[in-house]
N, C-alpha and C. Protein backbone atom coordinates (compact mmCIF):
# COMPACT_ATOMS: atom_id res chain seq x y z
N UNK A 1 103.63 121.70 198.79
CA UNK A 1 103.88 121.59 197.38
C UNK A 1 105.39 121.46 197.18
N UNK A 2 105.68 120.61 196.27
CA UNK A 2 107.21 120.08 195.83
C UNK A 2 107.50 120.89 194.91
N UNK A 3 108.50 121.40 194.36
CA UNK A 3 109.02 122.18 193.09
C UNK A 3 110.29 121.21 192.54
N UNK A 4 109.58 119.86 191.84
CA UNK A 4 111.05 119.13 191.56
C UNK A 4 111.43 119.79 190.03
N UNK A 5 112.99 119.59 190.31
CA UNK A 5 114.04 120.09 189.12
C UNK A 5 113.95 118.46 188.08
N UNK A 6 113.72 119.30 187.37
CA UNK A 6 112.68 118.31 186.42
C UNK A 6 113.11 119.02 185.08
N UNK A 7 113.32 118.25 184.05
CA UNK A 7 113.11 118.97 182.34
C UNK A 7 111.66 119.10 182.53
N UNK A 8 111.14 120.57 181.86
CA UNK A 8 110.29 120.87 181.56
C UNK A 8 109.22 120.08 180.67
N UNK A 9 109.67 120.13 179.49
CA UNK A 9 109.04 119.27 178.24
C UNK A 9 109.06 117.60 178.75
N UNK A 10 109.82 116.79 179.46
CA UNK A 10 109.37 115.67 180.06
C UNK A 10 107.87 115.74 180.64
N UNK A 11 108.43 116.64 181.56
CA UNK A 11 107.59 116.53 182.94
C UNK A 11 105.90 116.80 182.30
N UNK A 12 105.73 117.61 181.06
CA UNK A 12 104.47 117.91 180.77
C UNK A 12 104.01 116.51 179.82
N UNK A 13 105.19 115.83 179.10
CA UNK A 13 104.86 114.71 178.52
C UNK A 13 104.73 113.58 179.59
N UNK A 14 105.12 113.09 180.07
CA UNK A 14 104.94 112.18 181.47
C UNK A 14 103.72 112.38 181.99
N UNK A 15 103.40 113.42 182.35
CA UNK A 15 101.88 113.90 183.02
C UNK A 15 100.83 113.94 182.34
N UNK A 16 101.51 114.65 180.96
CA UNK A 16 100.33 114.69 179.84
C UNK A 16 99.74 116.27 180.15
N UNK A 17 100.43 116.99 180.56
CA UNK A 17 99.97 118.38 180.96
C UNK A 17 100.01 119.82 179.94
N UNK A 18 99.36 120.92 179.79
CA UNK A 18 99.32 122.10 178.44
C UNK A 18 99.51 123.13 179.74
N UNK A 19 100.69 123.54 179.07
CA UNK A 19 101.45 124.78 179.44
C UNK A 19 99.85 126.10 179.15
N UNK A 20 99.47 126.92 179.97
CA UNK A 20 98.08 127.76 180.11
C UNK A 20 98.81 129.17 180.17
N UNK A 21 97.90 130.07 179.53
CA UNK A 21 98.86 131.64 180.21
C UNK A 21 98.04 131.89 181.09
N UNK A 22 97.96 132.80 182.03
CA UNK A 22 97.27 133.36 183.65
C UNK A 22 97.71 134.66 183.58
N UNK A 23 96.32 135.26 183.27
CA UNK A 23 96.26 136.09 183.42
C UNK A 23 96.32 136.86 184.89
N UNK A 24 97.17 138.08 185.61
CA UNK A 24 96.35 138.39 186.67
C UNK A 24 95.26 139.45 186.68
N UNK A 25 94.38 139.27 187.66
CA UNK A 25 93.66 139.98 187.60
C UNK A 25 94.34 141.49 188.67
N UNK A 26 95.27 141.13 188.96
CA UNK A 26 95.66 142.39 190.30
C UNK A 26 96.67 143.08 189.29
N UNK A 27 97.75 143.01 188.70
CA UNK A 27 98.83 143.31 188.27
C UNK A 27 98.68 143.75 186.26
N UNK A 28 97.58 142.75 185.76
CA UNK A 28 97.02 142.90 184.69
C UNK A 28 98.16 141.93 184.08
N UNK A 29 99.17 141.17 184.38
CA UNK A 29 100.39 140.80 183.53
C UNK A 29 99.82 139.20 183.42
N UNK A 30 100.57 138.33 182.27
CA UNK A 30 100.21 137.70 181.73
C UNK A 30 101.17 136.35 182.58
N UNK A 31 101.06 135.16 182.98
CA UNK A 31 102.26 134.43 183.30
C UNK A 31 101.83 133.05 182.84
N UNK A 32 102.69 131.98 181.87
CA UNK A 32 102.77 130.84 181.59
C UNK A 32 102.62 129.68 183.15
N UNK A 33 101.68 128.61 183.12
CA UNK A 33 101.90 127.90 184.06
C UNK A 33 102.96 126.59 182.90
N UNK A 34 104.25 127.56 184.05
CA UNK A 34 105.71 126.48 183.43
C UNK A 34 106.21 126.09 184.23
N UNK A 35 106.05 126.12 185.86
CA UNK A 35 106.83 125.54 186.95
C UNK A 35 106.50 124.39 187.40
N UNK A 36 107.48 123.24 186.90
CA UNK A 36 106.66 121.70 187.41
C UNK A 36 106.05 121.88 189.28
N UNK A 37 105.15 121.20 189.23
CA UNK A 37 104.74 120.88 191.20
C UNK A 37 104.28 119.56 190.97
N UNK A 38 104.47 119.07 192.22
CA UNK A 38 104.01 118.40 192.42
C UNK A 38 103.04 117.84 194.33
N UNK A 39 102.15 117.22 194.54
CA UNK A 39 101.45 116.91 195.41
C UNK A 39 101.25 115.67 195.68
N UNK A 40 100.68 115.49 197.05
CA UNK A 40 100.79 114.03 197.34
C UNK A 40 100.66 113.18 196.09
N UNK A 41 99.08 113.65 195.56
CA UNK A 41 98.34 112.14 194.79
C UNK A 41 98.19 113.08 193.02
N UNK A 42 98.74 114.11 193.22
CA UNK A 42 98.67 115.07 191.71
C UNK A 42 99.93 115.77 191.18
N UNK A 43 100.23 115.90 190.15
CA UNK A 43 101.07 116.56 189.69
C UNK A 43 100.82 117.55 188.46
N UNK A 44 101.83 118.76 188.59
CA UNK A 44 100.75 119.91 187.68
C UNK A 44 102.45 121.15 187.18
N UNK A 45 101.31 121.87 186.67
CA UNK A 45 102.30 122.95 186.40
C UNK A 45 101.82 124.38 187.09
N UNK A 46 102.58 125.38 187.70
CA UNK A 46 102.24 126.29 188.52
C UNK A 46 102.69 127.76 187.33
N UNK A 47 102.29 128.87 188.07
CA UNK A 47 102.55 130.03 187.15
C UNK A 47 103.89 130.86 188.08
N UNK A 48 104.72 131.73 187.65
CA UNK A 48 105.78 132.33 188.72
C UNK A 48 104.72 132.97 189.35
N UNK A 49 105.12 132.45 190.94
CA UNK A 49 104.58 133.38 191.81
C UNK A 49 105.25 134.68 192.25
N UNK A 50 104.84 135.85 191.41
CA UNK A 50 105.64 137.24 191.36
C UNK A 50 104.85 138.03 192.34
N UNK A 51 105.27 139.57 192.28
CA UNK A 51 104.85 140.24 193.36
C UNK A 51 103.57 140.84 193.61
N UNK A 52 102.74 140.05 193.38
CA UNK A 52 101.40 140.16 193.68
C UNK A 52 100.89 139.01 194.40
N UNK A 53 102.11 138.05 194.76
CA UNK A 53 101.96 136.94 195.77
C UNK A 53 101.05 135.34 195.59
N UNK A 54 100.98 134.85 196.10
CA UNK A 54 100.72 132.76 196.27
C UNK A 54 99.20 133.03 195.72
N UNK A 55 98.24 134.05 196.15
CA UNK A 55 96.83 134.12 195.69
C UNK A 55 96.43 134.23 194.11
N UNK A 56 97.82 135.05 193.69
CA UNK A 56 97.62 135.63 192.54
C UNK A 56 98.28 134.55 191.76
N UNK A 57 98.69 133.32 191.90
CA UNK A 57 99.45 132.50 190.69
C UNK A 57 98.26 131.32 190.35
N UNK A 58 98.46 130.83 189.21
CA UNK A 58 97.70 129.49 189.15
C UNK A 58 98.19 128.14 189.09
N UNK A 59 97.58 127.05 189.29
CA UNK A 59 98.18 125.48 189.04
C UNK A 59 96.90 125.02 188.53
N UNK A 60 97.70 123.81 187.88
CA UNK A 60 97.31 123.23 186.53
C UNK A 60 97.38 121.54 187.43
N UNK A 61 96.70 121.06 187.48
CA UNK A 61 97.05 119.63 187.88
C UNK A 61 96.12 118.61 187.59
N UNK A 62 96.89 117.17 187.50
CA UNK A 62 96.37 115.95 187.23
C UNK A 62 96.42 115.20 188.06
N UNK A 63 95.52 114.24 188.22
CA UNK A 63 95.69 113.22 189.15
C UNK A 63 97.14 112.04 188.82
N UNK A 64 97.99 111.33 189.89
CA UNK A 64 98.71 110.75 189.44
C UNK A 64 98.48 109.16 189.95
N UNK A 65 97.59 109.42 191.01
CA UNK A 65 97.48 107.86 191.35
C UNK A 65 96.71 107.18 191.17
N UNK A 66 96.01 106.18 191.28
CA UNK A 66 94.77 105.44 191.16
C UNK A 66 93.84 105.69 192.20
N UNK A 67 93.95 105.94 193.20
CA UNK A 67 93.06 106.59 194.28
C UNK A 67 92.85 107.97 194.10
N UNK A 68 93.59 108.71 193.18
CA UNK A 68 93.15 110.43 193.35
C UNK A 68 92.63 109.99 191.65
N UNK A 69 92.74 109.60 191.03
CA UNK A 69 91.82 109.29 189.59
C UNK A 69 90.49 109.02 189.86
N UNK A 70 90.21 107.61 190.97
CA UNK A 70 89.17 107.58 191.23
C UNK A 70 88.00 108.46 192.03
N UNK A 71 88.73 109.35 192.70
CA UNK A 71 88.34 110.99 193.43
C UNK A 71 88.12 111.39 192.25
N UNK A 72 88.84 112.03 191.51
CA UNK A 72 88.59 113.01 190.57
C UNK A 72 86.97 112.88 189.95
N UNK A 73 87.44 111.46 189.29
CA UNK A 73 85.90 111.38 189.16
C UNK A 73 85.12 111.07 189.47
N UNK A 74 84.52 110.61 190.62
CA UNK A 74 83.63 111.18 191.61
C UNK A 74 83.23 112.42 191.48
N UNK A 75 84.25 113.65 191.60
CA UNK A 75 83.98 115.04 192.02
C UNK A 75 83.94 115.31 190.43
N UNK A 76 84.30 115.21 189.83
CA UNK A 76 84.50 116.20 188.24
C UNK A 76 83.38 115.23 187.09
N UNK A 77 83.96 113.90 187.33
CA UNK A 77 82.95 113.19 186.18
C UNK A 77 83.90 112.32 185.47
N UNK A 78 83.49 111.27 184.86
CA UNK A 78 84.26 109.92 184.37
C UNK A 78 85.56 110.09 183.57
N UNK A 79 85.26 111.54 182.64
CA UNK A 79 86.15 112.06 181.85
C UNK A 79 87.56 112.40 182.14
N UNK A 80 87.34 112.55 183.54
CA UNK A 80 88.69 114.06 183.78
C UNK A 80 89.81 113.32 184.54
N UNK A 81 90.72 113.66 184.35
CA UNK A 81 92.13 112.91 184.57
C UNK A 81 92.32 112.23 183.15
N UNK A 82 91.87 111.84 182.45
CA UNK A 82 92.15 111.03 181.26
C UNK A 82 92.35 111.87 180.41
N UNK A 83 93.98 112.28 179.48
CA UNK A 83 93.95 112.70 178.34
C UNK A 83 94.60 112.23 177.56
């Protein structure tokens, strides 16, 4: 996973991505997924991974290419990647 230094508010307009709160379930605390990532064929937003560690954070992601769009839906359904 990439962590590019990115404006925030771009990076969710470009992608088309909604900032989520995440809850944990270990720590009980609340965390915004606000950290751009990115992946080979997806790009997303992640939550701070704090001290309850990598299990306990979430990501948010979209497909970015035309080959992981056409995966997506396959696996999810015609809808998803499109917003």
């Amino acid at each position: 996973m990439i962590y590019p230094e990115v404006n925030l508010d771009e990076w969710i307009e470009r992608h088309k991505l909604l900032v989520v709160n995440y809850h944990c379930p270990k720590c009980q605390n609340d965390f915004p997924t606000n950290v751009p990532v990115l992946l080979k064929d997806s790009a997303g937003l992640q939550s701070k991974i704090h001290e309850c560690g990598r299990d306990f954070s979430k990501v948010v992601l979209v497909p970015r290419t035309g080959s992981a769009k056409r995966l997506w839906k396959q696996i999810f359904g015609e809808n998803e990647g499109e917003r």
